[in-house]
Protein backbone atom coordinates (compact mmCIF):
# COMPACT_ATOMS: atom_id res chain seq x y z
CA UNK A 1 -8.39 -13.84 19.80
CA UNK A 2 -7.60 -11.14 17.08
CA UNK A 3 -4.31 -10.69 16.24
CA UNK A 4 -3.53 -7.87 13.99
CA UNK A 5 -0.05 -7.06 11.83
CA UNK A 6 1.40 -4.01 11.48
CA UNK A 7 4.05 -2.49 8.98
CA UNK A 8 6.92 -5.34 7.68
CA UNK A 9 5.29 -7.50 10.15
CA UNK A 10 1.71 -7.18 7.66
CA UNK A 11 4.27 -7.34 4.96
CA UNK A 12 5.73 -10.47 5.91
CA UNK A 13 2.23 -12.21 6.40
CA UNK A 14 0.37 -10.66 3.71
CA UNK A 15 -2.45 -10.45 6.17
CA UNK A 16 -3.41 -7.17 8.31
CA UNK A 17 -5.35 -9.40 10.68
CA UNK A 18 -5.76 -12.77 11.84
CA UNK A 19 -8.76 -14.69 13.95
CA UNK A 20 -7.44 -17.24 16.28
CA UNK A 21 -9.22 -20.05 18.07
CA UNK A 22 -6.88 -19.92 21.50
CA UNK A 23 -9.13 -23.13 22.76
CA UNK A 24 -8.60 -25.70 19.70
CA UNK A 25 -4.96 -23.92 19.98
CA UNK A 26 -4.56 -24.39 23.51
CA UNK A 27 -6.93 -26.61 24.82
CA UNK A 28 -7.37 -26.42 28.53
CA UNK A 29 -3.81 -25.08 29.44
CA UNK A 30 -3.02 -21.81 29.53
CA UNK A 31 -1.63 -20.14 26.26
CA UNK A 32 0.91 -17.56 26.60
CA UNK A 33 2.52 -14.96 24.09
CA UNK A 34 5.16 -17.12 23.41
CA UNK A 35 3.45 -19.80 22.44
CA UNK A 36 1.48 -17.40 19.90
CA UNK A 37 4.81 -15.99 18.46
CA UNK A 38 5.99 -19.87 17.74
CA UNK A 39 2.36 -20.47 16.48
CA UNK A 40 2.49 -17.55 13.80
CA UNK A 41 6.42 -18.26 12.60
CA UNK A 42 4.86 -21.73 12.32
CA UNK A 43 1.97 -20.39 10.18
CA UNK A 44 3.85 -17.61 8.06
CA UNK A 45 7.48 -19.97 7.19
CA UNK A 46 8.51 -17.58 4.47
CA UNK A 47 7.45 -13.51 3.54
CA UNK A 48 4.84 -13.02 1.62
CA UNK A 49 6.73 -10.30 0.53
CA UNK A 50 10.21 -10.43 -1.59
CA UNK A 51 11.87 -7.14 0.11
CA UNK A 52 10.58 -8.31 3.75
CA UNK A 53 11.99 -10.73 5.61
CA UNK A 54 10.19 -13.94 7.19
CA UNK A 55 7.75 -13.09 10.20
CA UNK A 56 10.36 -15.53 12.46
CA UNK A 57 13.23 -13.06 11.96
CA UNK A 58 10.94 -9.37 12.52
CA UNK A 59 9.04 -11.37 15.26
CA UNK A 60 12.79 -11.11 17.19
CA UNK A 61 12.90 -6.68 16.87
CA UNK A 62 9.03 -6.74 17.65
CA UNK A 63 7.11 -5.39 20.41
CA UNK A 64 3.46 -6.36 21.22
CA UNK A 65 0.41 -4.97 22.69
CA UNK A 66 -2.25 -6.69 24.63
CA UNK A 67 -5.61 -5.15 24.64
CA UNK A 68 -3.87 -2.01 24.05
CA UNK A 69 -1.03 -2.56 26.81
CA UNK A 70 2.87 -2.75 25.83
CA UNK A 71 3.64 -6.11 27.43
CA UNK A 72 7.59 -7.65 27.00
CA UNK A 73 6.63 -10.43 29.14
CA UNK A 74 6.50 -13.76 26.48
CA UNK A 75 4.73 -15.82 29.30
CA UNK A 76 1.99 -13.33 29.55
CA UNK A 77 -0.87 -15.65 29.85
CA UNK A 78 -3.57 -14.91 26.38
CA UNK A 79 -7.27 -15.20 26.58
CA UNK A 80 -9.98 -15.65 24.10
CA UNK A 81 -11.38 -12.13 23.62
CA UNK A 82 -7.84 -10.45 23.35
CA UNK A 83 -6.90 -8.86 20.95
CA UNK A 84 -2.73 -9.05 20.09
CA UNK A 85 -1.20 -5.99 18.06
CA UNK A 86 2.17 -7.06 16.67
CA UNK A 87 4.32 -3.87 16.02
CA UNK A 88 8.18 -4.08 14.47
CA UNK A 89 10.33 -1.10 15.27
CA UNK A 90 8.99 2.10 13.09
CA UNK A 91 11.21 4.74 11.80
CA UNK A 92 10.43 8.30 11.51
CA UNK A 93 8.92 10.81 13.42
């Protein structure tokens, strides 16, 4: 699985994109979106950034996309080709 960071959420990692083994993580069960979310708050503790805050609390304003599909559903079931675009709120126009 490819999960990729955008705006304070890349901020807060310090990484644009991260590879993910959803078997070792997962094993034989299935592996959902919220398992991911409490896998990367896990991964990234603190920001890598000193004006950002910690991936845990922009993880809480953040929506994600699926393969390209808006999904709010944090049991949606995650498989190993997928690719997981993490987007925080964005202001502007």
């Amino acid at each position: 699985m490819n999960v990729r960071f955008f705006a304070a959420a890349a901020a807060a990692t310090g990484v644009e994109e991260q590879r993910l083994d959803v078997a070792a993580l997962a094993g034989t069960k299935p592996f959902t979106l919220a398992e991911l979310s409490g896998y990367l708050v896990e991964s990234f503790p603190v920001s890598a950034s000193g004006h950002t805050p910690p991936l845990a609390e922009i993880l809480t304003r953040c929506s994600f996309l699926v393969n390209e599909v808006s999904t709010r559903n944090l049991e949606h079931q995650l498989s190993p080709g997928d690719v997981v675009d993490v987007l925080p709120p964005f202001a502007g126009g």
